[in-house]
C-alpha atoms as a PDB file:
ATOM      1  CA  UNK A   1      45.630 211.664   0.972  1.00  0.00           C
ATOM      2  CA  UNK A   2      45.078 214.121   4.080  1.00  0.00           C
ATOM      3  CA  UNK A   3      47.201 212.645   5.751  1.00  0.00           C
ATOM      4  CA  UNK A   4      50.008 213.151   3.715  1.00  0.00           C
ATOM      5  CA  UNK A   5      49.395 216.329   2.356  1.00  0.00           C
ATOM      6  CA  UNK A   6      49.711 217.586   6.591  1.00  0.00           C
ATOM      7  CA  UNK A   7      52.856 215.378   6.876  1.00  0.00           C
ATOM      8  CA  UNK A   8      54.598 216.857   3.053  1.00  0.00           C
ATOM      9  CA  UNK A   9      53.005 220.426   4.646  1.00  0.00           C
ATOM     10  CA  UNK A  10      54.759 219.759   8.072  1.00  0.00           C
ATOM     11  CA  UNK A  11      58.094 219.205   6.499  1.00  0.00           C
ATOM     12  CA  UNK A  12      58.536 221.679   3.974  1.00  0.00           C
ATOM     13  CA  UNK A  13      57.181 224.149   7.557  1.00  0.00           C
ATOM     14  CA  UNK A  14      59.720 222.949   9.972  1.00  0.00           C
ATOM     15  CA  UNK A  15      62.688 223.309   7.081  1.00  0.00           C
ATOM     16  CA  UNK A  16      61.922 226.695   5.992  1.00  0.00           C
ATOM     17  CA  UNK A  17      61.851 227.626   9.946  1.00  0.00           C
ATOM     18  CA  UNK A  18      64.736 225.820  10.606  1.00  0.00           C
ATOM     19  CA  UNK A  19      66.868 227.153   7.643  1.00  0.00           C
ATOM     20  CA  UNK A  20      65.494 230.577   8.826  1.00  0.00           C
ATOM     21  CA  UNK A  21      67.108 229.519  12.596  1.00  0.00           C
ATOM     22  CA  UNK A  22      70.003 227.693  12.190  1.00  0.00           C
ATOM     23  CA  UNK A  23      71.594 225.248   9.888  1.00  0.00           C
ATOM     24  CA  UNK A  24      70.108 221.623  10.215  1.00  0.00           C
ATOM     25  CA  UNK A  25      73.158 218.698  12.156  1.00  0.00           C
ATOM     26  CA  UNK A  26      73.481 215.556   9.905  1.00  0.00           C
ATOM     27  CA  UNK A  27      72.805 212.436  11.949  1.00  0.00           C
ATOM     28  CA  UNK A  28      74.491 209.313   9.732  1.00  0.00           C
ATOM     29  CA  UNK A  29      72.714 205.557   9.984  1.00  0.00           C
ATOM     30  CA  UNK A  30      73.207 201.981   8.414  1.00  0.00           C
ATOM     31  CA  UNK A  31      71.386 198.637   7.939  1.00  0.00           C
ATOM     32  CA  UNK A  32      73.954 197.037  10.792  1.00  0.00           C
ATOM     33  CA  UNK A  33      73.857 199.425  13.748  1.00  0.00           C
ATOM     34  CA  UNK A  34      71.099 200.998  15.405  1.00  0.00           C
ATOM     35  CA  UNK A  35      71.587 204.974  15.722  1.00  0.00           C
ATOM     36  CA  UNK A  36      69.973 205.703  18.792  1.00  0.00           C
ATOM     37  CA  UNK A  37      68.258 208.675  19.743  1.00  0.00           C
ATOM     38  CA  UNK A  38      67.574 210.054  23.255  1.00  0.00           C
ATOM     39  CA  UNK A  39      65.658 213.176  23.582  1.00  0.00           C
ATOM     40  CA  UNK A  40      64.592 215.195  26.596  1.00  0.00           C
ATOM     41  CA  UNK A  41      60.519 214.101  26.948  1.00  0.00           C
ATOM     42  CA  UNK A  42      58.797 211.104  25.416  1.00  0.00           C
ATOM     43  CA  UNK A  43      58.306 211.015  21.064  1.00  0.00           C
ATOM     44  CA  UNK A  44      54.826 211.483  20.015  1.00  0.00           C
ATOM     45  CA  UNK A  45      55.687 211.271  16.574  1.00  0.00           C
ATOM     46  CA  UNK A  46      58.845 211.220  14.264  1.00  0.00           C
ATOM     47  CA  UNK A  47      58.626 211.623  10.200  1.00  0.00           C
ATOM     48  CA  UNK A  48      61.489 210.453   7.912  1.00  0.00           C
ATOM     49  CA  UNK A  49      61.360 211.675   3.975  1.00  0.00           C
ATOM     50  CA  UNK A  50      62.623 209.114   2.247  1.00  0.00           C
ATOM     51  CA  UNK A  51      61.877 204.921   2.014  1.00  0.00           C
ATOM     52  CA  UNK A  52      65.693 204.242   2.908  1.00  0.00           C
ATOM     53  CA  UNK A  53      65.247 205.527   6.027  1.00  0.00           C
ATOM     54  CA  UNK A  54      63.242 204.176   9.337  1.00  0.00           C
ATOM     55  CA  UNK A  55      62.686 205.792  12.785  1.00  0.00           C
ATOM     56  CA  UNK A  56      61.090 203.683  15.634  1.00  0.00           C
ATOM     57  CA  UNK A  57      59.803 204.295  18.748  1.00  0.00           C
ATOM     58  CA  UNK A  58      57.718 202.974  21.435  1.00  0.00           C
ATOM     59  CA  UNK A  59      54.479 204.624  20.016  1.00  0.00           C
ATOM     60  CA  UNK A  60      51.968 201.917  23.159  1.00  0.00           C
ATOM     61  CA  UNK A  61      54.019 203.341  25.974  1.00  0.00           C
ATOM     62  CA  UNK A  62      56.107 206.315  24.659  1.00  0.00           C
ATOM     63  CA  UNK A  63      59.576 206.684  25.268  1.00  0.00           C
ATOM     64  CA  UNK A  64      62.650 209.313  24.951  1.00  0.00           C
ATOM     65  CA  UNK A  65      64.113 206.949  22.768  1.00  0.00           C
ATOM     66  CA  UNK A  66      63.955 206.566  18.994  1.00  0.00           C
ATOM     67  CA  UNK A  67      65.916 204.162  16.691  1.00  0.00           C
ATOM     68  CA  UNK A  68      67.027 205.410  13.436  1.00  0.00           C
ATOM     69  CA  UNK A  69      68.213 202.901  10.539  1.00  0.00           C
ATOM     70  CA  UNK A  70      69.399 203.442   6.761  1.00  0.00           C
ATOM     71  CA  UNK A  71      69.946 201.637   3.396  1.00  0.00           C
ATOM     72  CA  UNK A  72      72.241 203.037   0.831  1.00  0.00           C
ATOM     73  CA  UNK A  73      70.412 206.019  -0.662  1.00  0.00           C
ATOM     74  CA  UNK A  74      69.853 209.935  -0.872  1.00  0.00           C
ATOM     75  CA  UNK A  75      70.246 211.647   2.204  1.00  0.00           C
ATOM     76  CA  UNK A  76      66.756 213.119   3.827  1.00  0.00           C
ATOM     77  CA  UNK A  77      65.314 214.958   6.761  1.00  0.00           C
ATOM     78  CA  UNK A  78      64.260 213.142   9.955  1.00  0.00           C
ATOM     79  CA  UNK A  79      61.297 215.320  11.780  1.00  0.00           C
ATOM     80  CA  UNK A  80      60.688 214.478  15.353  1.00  0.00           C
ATOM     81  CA  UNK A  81      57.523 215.920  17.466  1.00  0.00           C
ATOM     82  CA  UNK A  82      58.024 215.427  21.737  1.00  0.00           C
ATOM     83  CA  UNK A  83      55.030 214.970  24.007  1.00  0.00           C
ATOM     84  CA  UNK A  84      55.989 218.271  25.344  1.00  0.00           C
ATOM     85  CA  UNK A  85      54.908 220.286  22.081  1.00  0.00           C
ATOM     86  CA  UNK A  86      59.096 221.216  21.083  1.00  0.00           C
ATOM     87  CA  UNK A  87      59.979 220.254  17.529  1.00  0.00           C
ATOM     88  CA  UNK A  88      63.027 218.814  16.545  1.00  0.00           C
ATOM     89  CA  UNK A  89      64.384 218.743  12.366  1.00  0.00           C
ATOM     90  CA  UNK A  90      67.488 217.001  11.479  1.00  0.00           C
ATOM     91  CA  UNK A  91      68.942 215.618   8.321  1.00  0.00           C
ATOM     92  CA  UNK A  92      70.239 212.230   7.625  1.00  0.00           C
ATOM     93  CA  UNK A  93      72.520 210.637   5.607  1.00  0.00           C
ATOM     94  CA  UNK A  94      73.626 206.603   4.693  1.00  0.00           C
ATOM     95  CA  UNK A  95      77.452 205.854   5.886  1.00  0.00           C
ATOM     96  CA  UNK A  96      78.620 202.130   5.794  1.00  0.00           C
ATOM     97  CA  UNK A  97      80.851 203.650   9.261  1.00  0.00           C
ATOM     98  CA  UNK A  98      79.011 205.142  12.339  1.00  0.00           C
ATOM     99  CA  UNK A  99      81.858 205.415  15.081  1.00  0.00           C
ATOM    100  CA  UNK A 100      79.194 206.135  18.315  1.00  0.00           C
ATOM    101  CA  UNK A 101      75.874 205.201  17.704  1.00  0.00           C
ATOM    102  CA  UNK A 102      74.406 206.632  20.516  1.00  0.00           C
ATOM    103  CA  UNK A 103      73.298 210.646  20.406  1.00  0.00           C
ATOM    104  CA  UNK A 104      71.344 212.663  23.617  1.00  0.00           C
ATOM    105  CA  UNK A 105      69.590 214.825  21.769  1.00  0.00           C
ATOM    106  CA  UNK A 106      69.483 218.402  24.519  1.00  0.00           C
ATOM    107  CA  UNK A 107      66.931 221.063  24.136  1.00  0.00           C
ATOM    108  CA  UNK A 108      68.121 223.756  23.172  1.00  0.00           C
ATOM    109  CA  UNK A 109      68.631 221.417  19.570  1.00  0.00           C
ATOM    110  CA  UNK A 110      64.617 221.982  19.200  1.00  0.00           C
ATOM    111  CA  UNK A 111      64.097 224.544  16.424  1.00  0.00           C
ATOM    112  CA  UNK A 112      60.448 225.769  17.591  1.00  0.00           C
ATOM    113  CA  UNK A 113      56.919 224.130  19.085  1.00  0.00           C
ATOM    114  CA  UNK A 114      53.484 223.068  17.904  1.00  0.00           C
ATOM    115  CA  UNK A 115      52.068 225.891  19.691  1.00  0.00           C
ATOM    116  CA  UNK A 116      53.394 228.963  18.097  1.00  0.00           C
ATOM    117  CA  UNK A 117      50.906 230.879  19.528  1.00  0.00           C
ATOM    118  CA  UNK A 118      51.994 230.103  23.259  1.00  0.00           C
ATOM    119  CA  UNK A 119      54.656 232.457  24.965  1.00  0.00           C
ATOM    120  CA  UNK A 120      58.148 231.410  25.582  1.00  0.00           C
ATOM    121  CA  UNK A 121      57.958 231.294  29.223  1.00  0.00           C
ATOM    122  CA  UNK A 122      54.889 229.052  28.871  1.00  0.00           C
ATOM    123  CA  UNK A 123      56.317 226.390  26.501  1.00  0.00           C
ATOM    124  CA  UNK A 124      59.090 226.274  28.928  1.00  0.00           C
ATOM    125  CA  UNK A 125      56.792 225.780  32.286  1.00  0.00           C
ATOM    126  CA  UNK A 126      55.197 223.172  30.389  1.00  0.00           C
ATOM    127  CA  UNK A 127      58.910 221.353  29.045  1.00  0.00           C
ATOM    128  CA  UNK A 128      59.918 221.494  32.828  1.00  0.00           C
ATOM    129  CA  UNK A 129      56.674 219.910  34.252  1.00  0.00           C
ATOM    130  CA  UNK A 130      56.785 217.335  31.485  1.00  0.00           C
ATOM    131  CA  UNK A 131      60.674 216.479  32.566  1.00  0.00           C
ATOM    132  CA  UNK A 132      59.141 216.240  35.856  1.00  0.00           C
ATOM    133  CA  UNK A 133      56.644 214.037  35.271  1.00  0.00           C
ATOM    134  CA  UNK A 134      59.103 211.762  32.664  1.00  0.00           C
ATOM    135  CA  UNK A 135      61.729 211.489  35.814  1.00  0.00           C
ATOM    136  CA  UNK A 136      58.939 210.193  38.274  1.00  0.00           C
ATOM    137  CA  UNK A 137      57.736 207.217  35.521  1.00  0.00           C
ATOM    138  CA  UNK A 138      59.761 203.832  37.395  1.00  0.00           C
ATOM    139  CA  UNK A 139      59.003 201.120  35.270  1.00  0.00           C
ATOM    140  CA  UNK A 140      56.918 198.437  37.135  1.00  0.00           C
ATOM    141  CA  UNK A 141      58.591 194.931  38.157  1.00  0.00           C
ATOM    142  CA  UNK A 142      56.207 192.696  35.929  1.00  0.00           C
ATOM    143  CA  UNK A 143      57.949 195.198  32.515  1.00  0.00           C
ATOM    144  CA  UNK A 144      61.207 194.501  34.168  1.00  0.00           C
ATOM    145  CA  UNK A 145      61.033 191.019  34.226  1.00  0.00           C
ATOM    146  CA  UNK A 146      58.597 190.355  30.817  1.00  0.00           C
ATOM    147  CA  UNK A 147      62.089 193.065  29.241  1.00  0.00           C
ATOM    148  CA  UNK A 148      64.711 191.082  30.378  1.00  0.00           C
ATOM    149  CA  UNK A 149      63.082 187.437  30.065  1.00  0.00           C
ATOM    150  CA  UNK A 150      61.487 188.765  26.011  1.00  0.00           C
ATOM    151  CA  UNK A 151      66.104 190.121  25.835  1.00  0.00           C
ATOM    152  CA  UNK A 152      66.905 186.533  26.998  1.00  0.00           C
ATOM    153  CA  UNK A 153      64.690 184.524  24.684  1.00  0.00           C
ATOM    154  CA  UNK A 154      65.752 186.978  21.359  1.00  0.00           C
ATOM    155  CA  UNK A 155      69.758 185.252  22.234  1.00  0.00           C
ATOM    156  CA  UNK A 156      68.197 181.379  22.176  1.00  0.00           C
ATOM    157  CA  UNK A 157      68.464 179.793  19.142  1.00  0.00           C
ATOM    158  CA  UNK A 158      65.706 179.980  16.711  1.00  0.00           C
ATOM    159  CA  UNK A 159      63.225 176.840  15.954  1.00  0.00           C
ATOM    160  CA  UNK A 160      60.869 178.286  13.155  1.00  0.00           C
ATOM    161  CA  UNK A 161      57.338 176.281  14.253  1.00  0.00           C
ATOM    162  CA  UNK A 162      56.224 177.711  11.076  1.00  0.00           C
ATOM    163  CA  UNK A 163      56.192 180.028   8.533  1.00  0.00           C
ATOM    164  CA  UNK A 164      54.109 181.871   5.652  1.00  0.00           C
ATOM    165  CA  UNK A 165      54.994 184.643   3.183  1.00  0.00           C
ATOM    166  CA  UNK A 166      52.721 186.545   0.983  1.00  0.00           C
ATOM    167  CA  UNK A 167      53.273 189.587  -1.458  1.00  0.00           C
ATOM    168  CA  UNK A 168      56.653 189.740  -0.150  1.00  0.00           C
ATOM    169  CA  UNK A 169      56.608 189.342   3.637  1.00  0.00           C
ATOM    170  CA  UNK A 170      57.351 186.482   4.951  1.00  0.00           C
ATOM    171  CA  UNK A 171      56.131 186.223   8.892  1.00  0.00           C
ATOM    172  CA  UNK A 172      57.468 183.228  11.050  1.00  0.00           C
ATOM    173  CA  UNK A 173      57.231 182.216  14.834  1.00  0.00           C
ATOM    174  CA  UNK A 174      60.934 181.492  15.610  1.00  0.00           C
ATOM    175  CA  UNK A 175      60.117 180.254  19.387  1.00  0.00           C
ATOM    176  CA  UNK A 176      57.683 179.376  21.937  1.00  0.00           C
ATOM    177  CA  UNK A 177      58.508 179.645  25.645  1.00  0.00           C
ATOM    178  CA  UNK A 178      55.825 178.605  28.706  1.00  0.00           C
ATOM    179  CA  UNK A 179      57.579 180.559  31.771  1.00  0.00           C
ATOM    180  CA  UNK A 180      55.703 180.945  35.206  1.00  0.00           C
ATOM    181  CA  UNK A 181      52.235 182.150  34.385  1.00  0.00           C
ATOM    182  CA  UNK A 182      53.011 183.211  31.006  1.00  0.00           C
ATOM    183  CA  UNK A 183      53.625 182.328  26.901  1.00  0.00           C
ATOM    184  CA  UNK A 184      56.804 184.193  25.676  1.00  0.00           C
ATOM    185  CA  UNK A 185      56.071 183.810  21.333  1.00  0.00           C
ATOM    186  CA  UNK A 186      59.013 185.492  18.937  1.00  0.00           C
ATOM    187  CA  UNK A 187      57.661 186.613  15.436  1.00  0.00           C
ATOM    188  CA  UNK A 188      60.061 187.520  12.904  1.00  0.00           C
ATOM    189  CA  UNK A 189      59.086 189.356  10.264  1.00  0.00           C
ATOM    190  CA  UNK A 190      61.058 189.345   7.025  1.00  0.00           C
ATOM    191  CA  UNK A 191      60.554 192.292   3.907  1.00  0.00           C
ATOM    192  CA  UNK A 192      61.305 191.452   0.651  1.00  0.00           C
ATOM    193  CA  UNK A 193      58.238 193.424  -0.777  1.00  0.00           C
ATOM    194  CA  UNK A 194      60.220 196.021  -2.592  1.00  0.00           C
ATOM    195  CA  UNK A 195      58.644 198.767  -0.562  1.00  0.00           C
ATOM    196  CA  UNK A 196      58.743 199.690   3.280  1.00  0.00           C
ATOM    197  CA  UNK A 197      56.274 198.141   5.570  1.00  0.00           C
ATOM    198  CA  UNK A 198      54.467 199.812   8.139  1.00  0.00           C
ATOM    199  CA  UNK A 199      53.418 197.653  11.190  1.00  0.00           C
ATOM    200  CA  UNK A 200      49.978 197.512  11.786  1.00  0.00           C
ATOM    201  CA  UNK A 201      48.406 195.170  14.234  1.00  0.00           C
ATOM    202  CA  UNK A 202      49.747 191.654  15.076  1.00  0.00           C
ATOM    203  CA  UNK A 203      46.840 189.336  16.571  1.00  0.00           C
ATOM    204  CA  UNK A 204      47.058 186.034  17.896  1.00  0.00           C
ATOM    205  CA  UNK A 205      44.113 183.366  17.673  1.00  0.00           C
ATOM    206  CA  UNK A 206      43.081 180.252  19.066  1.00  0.00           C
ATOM    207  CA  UNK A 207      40.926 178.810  16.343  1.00  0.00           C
ATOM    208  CA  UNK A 208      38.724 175.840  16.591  1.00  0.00           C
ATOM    209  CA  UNK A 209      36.692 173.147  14.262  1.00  0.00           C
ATOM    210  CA  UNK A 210      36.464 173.979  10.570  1.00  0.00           C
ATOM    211  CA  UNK A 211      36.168 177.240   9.034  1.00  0.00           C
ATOM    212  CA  UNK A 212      33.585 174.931   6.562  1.00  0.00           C
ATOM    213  CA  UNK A 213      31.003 174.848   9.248  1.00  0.00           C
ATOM    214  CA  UNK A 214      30.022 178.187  10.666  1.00  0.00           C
ATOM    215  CA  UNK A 215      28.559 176.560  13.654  1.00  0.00           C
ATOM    216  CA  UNK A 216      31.898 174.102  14.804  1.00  0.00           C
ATOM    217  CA  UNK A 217      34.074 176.780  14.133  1.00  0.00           C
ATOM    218  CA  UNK A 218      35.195 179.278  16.572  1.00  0.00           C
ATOM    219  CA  UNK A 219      37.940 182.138  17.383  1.00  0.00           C
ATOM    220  CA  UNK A 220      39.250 183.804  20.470  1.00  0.00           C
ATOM    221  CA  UNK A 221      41.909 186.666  20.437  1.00  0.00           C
ATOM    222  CA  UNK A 222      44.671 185.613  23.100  1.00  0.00           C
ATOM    223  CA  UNK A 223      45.650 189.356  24.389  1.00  0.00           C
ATOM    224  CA  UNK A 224      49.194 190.127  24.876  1.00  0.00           C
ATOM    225  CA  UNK A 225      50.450 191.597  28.370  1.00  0.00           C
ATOM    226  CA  UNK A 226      53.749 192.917  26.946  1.00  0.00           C
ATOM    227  CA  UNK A 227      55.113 193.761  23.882  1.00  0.00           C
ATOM    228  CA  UNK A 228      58.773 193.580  23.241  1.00  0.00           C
ATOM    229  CA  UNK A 229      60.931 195.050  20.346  1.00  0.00           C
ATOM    230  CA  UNK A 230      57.659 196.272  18.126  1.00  0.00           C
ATOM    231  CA  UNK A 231      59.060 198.189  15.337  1.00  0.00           C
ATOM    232  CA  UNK A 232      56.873 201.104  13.231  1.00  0.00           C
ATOM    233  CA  UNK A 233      58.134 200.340   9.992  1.00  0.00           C
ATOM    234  CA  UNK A 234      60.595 197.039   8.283  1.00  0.00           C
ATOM    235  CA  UNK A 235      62.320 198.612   4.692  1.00  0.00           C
ATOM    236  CA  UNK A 236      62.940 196.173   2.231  1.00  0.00           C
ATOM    237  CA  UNK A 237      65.509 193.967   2.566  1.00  0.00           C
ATOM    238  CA  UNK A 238      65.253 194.005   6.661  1.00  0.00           C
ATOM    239  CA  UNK A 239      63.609 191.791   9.450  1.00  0.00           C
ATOM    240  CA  UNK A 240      62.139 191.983  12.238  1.00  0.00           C
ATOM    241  CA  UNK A 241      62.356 190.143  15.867  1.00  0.00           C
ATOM    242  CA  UNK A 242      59.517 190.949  17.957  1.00  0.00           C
ATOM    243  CA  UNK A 243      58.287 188.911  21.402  1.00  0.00           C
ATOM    244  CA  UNK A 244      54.728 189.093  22.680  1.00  0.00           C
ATOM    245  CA  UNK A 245      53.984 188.033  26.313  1.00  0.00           C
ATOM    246  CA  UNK A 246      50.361 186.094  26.734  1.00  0.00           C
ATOM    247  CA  UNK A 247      48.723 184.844  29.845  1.00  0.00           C
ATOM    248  CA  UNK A 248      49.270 180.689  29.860  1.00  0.00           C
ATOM    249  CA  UNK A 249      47.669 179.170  27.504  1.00  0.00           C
ATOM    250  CA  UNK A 250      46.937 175.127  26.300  1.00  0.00           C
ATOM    251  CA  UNK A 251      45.817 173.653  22.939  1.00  0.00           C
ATOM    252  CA  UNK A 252      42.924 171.283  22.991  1.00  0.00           C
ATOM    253  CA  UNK A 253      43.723 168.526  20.701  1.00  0.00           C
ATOM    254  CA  UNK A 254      41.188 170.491  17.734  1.00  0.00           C
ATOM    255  CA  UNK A 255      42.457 173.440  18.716  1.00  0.00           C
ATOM    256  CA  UNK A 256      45.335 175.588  16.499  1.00  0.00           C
ATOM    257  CA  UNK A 257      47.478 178.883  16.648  1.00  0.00           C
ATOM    258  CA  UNK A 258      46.530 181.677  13.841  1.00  0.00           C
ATOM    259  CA  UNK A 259      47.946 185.022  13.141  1.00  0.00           C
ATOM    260  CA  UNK A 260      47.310 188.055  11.429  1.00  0.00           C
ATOM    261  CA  UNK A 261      49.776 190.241  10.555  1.00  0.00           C
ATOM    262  CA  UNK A 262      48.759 193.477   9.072  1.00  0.00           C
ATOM    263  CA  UNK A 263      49.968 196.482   7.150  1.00  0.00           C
ATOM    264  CA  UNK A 264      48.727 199.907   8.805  1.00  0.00           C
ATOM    265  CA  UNK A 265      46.683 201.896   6.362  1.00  0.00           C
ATOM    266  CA  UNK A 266      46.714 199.001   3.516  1.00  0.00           C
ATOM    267  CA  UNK A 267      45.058 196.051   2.984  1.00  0.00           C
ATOM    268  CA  UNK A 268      48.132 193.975   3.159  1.00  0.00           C
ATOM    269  CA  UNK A 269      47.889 190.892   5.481  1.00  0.00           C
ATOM    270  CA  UNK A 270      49.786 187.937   6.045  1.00  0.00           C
ATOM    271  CA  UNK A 271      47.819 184.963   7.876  1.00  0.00           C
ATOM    272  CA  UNK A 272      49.848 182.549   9.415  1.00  0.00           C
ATOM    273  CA  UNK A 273      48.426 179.260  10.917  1.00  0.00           C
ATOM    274  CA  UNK A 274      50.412 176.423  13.324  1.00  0.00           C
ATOM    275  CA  UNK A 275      49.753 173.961  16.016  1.00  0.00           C
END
């Protein structure tokens, strides 16, 4: 309840400043295209006010860019907070047409900062150092080649080894890939809920013996090294394709696949076992 009381509080702060500044650009989405957003340093967070509209980012790594989707609806606000402190405030709006979905957002669009109370010439030391920093960051060769490999496998057609749904979601692994030293799994998640869902955690189990007998039974979280395509939020009536990297792994002939799928900040879950 907090939480949302800051977030309605942030909103209704940044608008009044903004209409105070300047008058807000529309940016238009759909459910077909992805409206991408590039801004100047890395998103640390990014608000939309309505269910019929989603913004992802990166939120494990950070990254300058955010994708912003729409289902036919009232238009909103989109509210987007940079690791260097500016503030950006924008509204949005459905149209079943977007001619260039691609939009560099530059800084002098940013309508104030976190830090009021920090000069001018400060906030802009600290956007320049940030830029800086953001231009030095060279993605390593292993994320190279887990990105293009996890781009590759989302093409390949899709087997379904199993699904599950509950309340609404329905979560599926759509492929299973041993390359080299690793496990290349593709979840799809599907929402038919009625109401957005927020990702959570995803966790992936080898399970053993019989959850019957405590003492046969056993589980072991198989940690991901890369994470491909992890979205914030699915709106109803949208999916998901998502591809986790593990470290090689076998199956003993006992031995079976769980996962958990959860909701952040509910206690909606969706368990999913295969062999």
């Amino acid at each position: 309840m907090k939480n949302t009381i800051f977030i309605l509080w942030m909103l209704l702060a940044v608008a009044s400043q903004a209409a105070d500044n300047k008058t807000l650009d529309t940016i238009y989405a759909n459910e077909h295209m992805n409206m991408a957003l590039f801004f100047p340093s890395k998103i640390k967070q990014g608000i939309v006010g309505n269910d019929n509209f989603a913004f992802t980012y990166n939120r494990e790594k950070g990254q300058t860019l955010g994708l912003l989707k729409a289902v036919p609806g009232k238009d909103s606000n989109l509210l987007v907070i940079t690791e260097d402190g500016s503030v950006y405030s924008f509204m949005v709006r459905y149209a079943r047409e977007i001619s260039y979905p691609n939009r560099f957002i530059g800084l002098e669009e940013r309508i104030g900062s976190e830090d009021q109370g920090v000069g001018e010439d400060t906030q802009q030391e600290r956007v320049a150092q940030t830029l800086v920093a953001d231009s030095l960051v060279v993605p390593t060769i292993s994320d190279l080649r887990f990105q293009n490999s996890c781009e590759s496998l989302l093409q390949l057609p899709e087997r379904k080894y199993s699904v599950n749904k509950k309340q609404g979601l329905s979560l599926a692994v759509t492929n299973m890939v041993y390359m080299d030293n690793e496990v290349y799994v593709q979840f799809e998640i599907d929402n038919h809920s009625g109401v957005r869902f927020d990702f959570g955690e995803l966790e992936l189990i080898k399970a053993s013996g019989k959850k019957g007998r405590r003492a046969s039974y056993q589980e072991l979280e198989l940690l991901p090294r890369y994470r491909h395509n992890v979205p914030t939020s699915i709106m109803h009536g949208q999916k998901s394709r998502l591809v986790y990297v593990y470290p090689k792994f076998h199956l003993d002939k006992e031995e079976k696949l769980k996962v958990n799928l959860s909701e952040a900040g509910t206690s909606r879950l969706v368990v999913l076992t295969f062999k």
